[in-house]
N, C-alpha and C. Protein backbone atom coordinates (compact mmCIF):
# COMPACT_ATOMS: atom_id res chain seq x y z
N UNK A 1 0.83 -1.21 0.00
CA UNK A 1 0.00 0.00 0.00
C UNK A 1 0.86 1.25 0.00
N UNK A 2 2.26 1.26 0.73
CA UNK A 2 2.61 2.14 0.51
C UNK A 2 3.39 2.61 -0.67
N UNK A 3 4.05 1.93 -1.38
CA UNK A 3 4.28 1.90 -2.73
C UNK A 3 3.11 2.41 -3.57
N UNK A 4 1.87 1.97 -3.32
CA UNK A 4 0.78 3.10 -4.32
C UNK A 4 0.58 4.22 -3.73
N UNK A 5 0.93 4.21 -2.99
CA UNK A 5 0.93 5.68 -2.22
C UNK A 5 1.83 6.20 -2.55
N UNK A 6 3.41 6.45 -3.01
CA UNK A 6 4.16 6.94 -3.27
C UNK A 6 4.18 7.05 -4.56
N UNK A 7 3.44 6.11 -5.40
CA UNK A 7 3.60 6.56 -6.80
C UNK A 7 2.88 7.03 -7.05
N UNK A 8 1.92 7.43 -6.23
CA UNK A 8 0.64 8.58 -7.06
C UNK A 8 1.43 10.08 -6.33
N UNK A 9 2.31 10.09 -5.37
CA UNK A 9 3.10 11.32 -5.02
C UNK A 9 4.16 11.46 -6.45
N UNK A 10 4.67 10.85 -6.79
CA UNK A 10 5.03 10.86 -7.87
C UNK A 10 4.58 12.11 -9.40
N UNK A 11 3.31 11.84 -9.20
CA UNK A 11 2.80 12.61 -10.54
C UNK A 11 3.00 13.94 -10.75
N UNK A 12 2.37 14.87 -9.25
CA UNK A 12 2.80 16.59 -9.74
C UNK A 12 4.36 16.41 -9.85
N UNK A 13 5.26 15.58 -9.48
CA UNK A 13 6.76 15.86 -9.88
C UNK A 13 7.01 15.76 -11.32
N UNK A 14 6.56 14.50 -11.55
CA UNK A 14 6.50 14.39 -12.83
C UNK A 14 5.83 15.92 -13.77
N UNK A 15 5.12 15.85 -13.46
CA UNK A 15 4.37 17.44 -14.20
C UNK A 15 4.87 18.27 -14.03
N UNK A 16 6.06 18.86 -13.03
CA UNK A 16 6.80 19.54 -13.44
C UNK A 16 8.20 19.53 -13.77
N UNK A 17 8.88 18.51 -13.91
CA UNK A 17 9.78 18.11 -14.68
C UNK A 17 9.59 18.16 -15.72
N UNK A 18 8.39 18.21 -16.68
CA UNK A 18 7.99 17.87 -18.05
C UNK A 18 8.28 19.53 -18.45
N UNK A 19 7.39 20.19 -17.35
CA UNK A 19 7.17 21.46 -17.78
C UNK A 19 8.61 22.47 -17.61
N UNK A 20 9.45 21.81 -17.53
CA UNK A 20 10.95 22.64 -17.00
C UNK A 20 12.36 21.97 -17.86
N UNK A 21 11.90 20.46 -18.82
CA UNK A 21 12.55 19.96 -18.90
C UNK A 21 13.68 20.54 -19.55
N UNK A 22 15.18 20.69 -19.58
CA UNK A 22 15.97 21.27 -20.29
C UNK A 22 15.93 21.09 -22.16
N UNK A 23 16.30 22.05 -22.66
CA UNK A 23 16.17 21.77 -24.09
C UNK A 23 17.31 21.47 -25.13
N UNK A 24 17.64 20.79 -25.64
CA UNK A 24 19.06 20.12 -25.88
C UNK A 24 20.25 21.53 -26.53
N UNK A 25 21.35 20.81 -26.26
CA UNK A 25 21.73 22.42 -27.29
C UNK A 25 21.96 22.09 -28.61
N UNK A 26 22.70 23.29 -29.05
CA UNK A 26 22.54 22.65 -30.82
C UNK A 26 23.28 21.42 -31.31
N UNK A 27 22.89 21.23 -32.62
CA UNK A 27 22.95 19.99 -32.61
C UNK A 27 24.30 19.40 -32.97
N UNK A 28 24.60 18.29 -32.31
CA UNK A 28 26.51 18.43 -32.39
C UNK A 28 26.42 16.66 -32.95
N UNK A 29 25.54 16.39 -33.87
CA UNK A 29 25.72 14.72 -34.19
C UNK A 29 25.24 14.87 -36.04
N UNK A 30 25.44 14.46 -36.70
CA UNK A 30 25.26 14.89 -38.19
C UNK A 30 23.88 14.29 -38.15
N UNK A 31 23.07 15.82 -39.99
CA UNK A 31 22.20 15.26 -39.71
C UNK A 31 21.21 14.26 -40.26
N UNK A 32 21.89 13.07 -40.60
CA UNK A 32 21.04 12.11 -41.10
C UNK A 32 21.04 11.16 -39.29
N UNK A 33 21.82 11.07 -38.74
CA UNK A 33 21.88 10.52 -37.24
C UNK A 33 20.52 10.92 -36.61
N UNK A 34 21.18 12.53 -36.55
CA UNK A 34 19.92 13.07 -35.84
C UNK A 34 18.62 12.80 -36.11
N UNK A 35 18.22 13.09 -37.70
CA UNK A 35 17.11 12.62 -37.67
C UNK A 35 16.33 11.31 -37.63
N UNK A 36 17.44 9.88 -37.33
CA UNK A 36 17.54 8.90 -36.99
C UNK A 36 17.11 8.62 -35.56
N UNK A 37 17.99 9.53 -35.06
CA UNK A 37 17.58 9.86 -33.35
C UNK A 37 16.12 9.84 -33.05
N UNK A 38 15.60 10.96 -33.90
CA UNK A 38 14.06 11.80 -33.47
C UNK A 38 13.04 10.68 -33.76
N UNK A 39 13.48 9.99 -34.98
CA UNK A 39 12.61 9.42 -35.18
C UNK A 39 12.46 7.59 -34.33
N UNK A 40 13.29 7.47 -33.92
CA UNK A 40 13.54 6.26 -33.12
C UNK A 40 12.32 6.96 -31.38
N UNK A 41 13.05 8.26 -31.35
CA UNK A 41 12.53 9.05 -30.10
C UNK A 41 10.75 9.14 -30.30
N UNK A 42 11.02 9.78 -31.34
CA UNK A 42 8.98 9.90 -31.54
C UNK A 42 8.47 8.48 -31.58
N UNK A 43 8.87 7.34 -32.14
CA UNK A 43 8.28 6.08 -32.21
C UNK A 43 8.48 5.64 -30.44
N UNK A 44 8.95 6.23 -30.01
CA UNK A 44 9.28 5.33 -28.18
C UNK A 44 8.14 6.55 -27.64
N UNK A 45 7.47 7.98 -27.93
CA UNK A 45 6.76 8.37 -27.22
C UNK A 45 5.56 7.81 -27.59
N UNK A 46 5.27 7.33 -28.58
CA UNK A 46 3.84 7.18 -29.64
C UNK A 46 4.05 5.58 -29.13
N UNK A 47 4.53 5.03 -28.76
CA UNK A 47 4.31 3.27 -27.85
C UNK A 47 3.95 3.67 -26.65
N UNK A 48 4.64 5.10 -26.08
CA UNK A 48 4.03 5.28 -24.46
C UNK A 48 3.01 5.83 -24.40
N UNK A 49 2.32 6.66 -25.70
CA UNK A 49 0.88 6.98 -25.42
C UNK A 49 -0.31 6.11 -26.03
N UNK A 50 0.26 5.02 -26.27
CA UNK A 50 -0.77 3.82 -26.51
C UNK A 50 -0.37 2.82 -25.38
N UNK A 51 0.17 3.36 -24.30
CA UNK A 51 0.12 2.14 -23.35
C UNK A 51 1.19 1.21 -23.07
N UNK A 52 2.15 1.08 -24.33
CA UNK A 52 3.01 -0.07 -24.45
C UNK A 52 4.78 0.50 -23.97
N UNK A 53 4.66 0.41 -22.90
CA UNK A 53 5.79 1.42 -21.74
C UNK A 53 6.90 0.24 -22.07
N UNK A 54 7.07 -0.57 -22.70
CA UNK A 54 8.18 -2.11 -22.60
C UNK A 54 9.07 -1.73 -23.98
N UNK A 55 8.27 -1.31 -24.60
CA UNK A 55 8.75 -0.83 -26.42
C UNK A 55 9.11 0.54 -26.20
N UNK A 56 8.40 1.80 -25.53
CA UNK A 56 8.48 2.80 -25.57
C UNK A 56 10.24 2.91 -24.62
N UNK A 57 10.12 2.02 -23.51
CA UNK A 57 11.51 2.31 -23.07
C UNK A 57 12.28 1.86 -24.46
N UNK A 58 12.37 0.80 -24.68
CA UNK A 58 13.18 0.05 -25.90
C UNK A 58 13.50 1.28 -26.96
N UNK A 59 12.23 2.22 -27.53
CA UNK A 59 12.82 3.05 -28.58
C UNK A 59 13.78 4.33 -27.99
N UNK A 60 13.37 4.98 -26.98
CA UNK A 60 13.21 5.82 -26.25
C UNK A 60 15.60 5.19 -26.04
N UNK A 61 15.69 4.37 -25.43
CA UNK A 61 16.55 3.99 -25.63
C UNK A 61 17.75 4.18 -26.80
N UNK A 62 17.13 3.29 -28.01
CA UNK A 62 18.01 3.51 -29.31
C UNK A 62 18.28 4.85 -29.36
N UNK A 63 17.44 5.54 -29.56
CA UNK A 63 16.93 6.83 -29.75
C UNK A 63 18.52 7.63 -28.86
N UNK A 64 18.41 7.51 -27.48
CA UNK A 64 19.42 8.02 -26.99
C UNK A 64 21.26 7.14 -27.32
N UNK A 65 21.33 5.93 -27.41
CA UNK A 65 22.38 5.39 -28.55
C UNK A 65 22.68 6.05 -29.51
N UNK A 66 21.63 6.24 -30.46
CA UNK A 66 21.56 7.20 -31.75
C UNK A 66 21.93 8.24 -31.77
N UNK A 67 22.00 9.08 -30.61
CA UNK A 67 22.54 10.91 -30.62
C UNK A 67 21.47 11.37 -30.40
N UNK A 68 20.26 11.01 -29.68
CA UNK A 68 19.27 12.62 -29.30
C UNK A 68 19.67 12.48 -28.27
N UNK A 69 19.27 13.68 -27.59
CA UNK A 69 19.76 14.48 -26.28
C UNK A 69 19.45 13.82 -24.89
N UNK A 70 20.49 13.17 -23.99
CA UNK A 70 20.16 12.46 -22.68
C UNK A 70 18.91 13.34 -21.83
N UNK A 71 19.49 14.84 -22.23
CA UNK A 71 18.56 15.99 -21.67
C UNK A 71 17.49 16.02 -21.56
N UNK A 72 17.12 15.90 -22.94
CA UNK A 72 15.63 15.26 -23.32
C UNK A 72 14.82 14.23 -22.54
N UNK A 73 15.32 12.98 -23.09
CA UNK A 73 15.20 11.77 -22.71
C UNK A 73 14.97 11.10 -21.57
N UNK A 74 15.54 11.52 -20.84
CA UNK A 74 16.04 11.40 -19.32
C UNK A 74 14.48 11.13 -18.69
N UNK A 75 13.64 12.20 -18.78
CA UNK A 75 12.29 11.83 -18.30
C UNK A 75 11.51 11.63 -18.54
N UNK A 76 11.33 11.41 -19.63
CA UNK A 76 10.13 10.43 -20.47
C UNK A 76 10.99 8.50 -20.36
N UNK A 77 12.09 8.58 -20.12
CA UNK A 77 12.41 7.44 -19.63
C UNK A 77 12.16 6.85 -18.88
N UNK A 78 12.52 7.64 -17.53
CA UNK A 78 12.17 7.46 -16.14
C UNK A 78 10.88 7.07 -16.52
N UNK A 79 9.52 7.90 -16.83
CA UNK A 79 8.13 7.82 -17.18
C UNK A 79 8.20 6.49 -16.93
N UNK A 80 8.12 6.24 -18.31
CA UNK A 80 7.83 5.11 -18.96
C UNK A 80 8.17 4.28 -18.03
N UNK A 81 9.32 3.90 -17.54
CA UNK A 81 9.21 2.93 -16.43
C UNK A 81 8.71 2.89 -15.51
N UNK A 82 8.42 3.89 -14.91
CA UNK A 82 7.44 4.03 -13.51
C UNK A 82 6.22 3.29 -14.14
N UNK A 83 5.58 4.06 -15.19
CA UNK A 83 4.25 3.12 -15.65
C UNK A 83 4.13 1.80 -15.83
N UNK A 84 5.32 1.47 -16.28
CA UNK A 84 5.35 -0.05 -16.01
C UNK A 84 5.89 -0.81 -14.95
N UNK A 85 5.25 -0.02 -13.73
CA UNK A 85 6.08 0.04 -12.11
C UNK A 85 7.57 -0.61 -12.45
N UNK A 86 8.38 -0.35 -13.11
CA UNK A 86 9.83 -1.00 -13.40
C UNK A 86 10.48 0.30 -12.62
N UNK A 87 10.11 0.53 -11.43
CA UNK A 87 11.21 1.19 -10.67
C UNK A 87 12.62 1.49 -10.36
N UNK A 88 13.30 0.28 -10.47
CA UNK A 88 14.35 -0.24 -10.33
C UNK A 88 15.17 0.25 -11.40
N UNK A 89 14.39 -0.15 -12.59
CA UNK A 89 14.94 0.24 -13.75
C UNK A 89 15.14 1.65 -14.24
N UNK A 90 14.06 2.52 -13.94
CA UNK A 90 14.21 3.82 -13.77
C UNK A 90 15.07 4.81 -12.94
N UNK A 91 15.47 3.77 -11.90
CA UNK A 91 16.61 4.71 -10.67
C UNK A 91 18.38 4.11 -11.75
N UNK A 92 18.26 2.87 -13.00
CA UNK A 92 18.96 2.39 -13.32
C UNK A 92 19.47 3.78 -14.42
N UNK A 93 18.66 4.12 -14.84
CA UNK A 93 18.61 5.47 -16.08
C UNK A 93 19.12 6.56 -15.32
N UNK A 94 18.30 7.13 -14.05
CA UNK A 94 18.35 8.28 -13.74
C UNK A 94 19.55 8.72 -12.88
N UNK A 95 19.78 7.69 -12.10
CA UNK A 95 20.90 7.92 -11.31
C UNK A 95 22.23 8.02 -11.62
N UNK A 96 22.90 7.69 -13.06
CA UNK A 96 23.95 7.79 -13.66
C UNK A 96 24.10 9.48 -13.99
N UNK A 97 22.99 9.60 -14.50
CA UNK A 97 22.22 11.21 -15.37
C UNK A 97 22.57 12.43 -13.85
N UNK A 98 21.94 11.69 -13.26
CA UNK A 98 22.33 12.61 -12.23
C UNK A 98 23.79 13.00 -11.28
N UNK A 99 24.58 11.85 -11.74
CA UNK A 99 26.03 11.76 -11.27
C UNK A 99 26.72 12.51 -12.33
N UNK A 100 26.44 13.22 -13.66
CA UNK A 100 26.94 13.79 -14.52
C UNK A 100 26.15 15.45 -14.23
N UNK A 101 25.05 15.59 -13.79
CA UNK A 101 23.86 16.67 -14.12
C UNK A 101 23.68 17.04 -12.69
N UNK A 102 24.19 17.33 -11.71
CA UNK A 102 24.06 17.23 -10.15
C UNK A 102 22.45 18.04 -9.75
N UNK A 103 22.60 19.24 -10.35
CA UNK A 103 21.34 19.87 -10.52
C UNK A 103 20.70 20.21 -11.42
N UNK A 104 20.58 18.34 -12.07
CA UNK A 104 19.02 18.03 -12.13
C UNK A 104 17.88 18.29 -11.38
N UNK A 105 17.15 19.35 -10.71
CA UNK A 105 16.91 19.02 -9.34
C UNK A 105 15.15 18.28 -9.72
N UNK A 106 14.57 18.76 -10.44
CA UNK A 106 13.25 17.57 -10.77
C UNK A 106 13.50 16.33 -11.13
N UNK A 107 14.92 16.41 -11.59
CA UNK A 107 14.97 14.53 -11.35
C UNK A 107 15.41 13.74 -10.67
N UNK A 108 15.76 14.87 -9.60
CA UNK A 108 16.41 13.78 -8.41
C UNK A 108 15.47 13.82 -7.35
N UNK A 109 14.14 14.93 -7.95
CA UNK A 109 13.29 15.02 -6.52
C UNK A 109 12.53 13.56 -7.00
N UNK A 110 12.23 13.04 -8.30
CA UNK A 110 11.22 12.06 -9.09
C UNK A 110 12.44 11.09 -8.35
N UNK A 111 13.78 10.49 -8.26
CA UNK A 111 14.38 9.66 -7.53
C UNK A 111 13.84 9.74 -6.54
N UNK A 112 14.23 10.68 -5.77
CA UNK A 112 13.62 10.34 -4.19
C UNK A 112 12.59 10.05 -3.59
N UNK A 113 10.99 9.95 -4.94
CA UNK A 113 9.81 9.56 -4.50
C UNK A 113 9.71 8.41 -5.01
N UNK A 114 10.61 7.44 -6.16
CA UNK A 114 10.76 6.54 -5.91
C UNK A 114 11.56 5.52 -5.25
N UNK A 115 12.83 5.97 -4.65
CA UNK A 115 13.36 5.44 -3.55
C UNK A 115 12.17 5.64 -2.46
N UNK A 116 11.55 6.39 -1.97
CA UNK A 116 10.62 6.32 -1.03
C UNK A 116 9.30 5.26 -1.24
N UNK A 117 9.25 5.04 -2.74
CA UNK A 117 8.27 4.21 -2.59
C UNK A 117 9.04 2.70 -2.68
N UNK A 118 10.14 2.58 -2.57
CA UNK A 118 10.84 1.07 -2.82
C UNK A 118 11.08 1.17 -1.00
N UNK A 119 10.81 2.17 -0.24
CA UNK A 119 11.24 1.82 0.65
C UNK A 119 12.65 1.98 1.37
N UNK A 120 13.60 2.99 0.64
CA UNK A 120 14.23 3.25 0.79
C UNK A 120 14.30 4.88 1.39
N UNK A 121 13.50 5.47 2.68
CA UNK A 121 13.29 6.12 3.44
C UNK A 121 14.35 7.32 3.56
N UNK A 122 15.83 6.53 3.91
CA UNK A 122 17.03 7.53 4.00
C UNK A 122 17.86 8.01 3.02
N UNK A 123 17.84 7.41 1.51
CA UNK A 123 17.88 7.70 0.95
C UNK A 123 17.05 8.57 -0.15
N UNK A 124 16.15 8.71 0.32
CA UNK A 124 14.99 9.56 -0.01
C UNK A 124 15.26 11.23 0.23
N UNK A 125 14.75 10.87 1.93
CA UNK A 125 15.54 12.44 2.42
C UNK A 125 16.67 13.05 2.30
N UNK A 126 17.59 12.13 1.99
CA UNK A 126 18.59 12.68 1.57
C UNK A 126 18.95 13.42 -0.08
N UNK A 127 18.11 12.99 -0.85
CA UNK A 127 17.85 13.22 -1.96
C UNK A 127 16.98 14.80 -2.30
N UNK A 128 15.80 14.53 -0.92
CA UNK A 128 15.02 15.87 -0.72
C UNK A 128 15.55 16.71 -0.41
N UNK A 129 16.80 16.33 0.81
CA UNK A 129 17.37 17.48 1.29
C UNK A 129 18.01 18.43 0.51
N UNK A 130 18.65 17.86 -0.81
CA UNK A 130 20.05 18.09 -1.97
C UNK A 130 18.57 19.13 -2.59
N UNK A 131 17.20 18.59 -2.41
CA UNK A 131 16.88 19.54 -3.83
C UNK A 131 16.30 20.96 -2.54
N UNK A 132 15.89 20.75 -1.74
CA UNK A 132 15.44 22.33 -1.00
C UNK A 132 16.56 22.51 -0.90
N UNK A 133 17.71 22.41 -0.71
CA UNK A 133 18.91 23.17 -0.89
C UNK A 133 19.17 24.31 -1.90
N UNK A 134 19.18 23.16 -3.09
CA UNK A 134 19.13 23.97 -4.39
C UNK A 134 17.62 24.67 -4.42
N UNK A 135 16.61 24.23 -4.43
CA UNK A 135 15.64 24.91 -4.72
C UNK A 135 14.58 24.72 -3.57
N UNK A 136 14.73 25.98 -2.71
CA UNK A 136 13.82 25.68 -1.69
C UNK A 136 12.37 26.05 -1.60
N UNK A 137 12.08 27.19 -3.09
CA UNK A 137 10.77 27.07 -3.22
C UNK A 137 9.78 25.61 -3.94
N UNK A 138 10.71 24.81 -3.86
CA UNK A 138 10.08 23.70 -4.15
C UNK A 138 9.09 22.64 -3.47
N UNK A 139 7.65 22.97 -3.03
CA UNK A 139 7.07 22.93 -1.85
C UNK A 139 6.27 21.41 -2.00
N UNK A 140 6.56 20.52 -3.09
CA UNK A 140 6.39 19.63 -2.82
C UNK A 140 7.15 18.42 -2.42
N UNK A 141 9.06 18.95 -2.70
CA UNK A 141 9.72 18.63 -1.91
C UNK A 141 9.64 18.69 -0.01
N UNK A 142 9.02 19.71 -0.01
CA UNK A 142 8.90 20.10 1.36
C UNK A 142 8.15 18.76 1.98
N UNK A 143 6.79 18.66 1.14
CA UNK A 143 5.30 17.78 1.68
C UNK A 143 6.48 16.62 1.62
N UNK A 144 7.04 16.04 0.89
CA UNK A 144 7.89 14.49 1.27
C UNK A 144 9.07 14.35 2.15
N UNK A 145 9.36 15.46 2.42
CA UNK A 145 10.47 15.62 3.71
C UNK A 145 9.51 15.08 5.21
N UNK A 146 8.55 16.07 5.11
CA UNK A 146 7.76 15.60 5.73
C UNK A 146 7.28 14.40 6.52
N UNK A 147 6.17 13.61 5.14
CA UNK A 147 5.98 12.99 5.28
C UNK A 147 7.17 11.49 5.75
N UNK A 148 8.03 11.68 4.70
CA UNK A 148 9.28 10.76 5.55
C UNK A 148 9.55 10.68 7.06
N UNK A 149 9.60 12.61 7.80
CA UNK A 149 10.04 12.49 8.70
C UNK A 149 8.63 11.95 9.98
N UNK A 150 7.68 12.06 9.62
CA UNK A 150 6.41 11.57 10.28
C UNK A 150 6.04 10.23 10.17
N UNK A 151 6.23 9.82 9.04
CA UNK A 151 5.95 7.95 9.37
C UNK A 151 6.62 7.43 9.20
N UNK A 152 8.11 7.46 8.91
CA UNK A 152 9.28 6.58 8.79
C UNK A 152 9.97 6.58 10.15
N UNK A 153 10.67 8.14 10.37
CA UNK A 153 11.22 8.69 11.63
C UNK A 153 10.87 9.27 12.64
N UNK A 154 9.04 9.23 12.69
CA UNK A 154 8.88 9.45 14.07
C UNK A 154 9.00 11.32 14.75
N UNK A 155 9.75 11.65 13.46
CA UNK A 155 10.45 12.58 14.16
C UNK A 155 8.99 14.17 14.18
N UNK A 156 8.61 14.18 15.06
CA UNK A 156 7.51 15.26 15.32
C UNK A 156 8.17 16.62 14.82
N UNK A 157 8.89 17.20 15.38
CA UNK A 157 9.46 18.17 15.34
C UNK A 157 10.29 18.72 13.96
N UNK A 158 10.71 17.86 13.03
CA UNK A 158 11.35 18.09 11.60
C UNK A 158 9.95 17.96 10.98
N UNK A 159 8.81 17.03 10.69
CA UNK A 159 7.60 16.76 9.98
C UNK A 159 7.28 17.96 10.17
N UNK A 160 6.89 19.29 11.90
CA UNK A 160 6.10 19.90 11.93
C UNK A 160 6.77 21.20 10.81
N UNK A 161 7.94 21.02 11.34
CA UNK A 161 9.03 22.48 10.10
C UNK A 161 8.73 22.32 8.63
N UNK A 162 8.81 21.18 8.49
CA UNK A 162 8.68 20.53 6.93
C UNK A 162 7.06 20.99 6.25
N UNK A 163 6.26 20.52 7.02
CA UNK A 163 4.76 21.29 6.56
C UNK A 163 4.72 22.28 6.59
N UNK A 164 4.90 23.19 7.79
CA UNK A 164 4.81 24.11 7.74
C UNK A 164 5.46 24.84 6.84
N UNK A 165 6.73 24.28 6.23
CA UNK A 165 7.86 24.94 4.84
C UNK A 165 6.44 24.53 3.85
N UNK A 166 5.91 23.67 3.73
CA UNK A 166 5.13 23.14 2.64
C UNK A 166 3.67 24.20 2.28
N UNK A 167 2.92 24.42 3.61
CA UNK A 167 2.15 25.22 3.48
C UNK A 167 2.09 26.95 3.28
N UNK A 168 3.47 26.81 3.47
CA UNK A 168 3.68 28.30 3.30
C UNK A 168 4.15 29.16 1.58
N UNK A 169 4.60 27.82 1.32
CA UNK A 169 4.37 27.72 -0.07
C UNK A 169 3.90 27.35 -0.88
N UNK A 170 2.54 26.65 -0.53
CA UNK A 170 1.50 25.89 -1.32
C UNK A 170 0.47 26.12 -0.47
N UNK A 171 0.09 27.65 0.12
CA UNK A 171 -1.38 27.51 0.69
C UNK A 171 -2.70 26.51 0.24
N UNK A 172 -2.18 26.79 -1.00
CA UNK A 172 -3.37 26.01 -1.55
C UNK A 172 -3.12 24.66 -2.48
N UNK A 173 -2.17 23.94 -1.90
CA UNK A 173 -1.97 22.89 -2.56
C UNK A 173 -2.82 21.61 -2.40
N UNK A 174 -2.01 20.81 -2.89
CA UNK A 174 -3.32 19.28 -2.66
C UNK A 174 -2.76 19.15 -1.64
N UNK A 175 -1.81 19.31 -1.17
CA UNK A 175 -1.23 18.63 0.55
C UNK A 175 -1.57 18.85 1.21
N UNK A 176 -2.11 20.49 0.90
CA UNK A 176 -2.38 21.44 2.40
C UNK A 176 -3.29 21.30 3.27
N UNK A 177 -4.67 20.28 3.04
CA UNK A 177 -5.33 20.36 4.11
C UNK A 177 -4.48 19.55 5.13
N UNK A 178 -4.09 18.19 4.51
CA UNK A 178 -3.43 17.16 5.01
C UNK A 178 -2.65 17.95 6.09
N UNK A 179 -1.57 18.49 5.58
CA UNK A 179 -1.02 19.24 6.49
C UNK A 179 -1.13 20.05 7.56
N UNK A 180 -1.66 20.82 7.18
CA UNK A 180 -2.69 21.87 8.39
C UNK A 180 -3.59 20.79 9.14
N UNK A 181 -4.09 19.67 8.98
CA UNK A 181 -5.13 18.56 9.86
C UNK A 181 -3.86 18.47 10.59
N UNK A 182 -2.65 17.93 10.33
CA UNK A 182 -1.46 17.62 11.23
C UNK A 182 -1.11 18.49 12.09
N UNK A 183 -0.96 19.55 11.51
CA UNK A 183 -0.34 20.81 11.97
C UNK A 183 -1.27 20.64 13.42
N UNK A 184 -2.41 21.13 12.90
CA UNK A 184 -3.20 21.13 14.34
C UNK A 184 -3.24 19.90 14.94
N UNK A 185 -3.11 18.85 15.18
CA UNK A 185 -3.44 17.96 15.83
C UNK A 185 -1.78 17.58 16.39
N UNK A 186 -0.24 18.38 16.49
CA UNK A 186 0.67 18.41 16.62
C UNK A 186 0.86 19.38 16.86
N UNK A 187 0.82 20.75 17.93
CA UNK A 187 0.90 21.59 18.60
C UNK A 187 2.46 22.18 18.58
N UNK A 188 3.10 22.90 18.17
CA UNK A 188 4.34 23.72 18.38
C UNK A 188 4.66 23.00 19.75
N UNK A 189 5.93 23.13 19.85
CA UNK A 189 6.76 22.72 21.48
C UNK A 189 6.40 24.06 22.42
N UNK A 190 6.22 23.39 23.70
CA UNK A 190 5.77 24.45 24.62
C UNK A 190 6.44 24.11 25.78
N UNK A 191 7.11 25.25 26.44
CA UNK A 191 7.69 25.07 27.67
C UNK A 191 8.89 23.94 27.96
N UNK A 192 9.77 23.47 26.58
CA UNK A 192 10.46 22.69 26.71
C UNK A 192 10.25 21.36 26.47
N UNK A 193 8.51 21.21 26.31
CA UNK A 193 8.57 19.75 25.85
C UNK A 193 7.54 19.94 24.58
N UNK A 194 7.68 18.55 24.08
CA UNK A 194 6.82 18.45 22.61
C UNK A 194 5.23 18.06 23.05
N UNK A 195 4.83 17.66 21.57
CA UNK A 195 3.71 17.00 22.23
C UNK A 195 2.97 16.07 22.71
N UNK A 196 3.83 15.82 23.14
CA UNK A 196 3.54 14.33 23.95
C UNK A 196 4.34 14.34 25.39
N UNK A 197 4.87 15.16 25.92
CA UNK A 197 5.37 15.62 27.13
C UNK A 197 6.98 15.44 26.96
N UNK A 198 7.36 15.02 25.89
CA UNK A 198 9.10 14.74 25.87
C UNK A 198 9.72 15.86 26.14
N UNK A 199 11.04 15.64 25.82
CA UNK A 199 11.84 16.62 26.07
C UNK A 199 11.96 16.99 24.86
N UNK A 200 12.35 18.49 24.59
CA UNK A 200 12.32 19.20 22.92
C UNK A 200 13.22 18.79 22.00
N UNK A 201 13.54 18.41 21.11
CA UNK A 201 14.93 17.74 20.47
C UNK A 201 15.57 19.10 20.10
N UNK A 202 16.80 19.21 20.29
CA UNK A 202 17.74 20.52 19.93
C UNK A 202 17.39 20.79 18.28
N UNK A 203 17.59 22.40 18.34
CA UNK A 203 17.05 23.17 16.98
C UNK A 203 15.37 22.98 17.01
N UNK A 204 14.53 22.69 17.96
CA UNK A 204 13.03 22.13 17.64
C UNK A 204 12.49 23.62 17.81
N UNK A 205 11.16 24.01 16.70
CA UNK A 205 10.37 25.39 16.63
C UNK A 205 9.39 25.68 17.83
N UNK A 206 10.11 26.58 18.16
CA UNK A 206 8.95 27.05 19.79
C UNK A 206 7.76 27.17 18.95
């Protein structure tokens, strides 16, 4: 269950990775290649919008062999495998891309919601952390910091900072009621302890 839960967190990332994706530069491969490239590339998107995500990686592939742009590619790759929950295979694409591209930062936030949905928790946040770094108006990074730090780690006091980073930049997001229901039902630290009578964890928001 929680794996479908993380891949439907998945989607606004995806939607804006699409909408930001970098655009290749000019073209540095001759051009009968290139247009070898595009067209290997358009036949791997036109298999992923009929459904068939097994071929669409396969062209989508050649396509990048051939000389079109990793730039490009990179996330309609990833895509395609998520749809065909081939997770594994998608952190197999993206994570090289990102050892060359450091700030990628929509594709390492789309890593870290699927390391989170494989279950891989600390490597997640750590992934989130790299992108509010670089980009801290990024407020749906915020909602999965979050959420990591609330049902993985327990940790009251980072979850409550983390929403609250989330709602302050997405008043009106899909997260936000979620959040604000938390918010209130998790009270700011008072008088030294949290909410549950502990003691405050150091750096915790009066």
């Amino acid at each position: 269950m929680r794996t479908l839960r993380h891949l439907v967190l998945l989607l606004p990332i995806w939607l804006a990775a699409c909408a930001i994706a970098p655009r290749p530069p000019a073209a540095s491969v001759p051009d009968s290649a290139r247009t070898s490239a595009n067209t290997l590339f358009e036949r791997g998107m036109e298999f992923a919008r009929r459904g068939d995500t097994l071929r669409a990686e396969q062209y989508i592939t050649l396509a990048v062999e051939s000389g079109y742009p990793r730039e490009q590619s990179i996330l309609p790759l990833v895509q395609v495998c998520i749809a065909s929950s081939r997770l594994r295979a998608a952190l197999t694409y993206a994570q090289p891309f990102l050892r060359s591209h450091p700030r990628a930062w929509p594709l390492r936030q789309l890593v870290a919601s699927i390391e989170l949905a494989l279950g891989h928790e600390s490597t997640a946040l750590s992934e989130l952390q790299r992108v509010v770094a670089q980009q801290p108006a990024t407020a749906h990074a915020h909602y999965l910091i979050a959420v990591i730090e609330r049902d993985s780690f327990r940790d009251d006091a980072g979850a409550r900072a983390s929403f609250e980073s989330y709602v302050a930049r997405a008043p009106r997001g899909p997260y936000a009621p979620e959040a604000l229901a938390w918010l209130a039902d998790h009270p700011a630290v008072k008088n030294g302890t949290d909410s549950v009578g502990s003691p405050a964890p150091s750096g915790a928001v009066p």
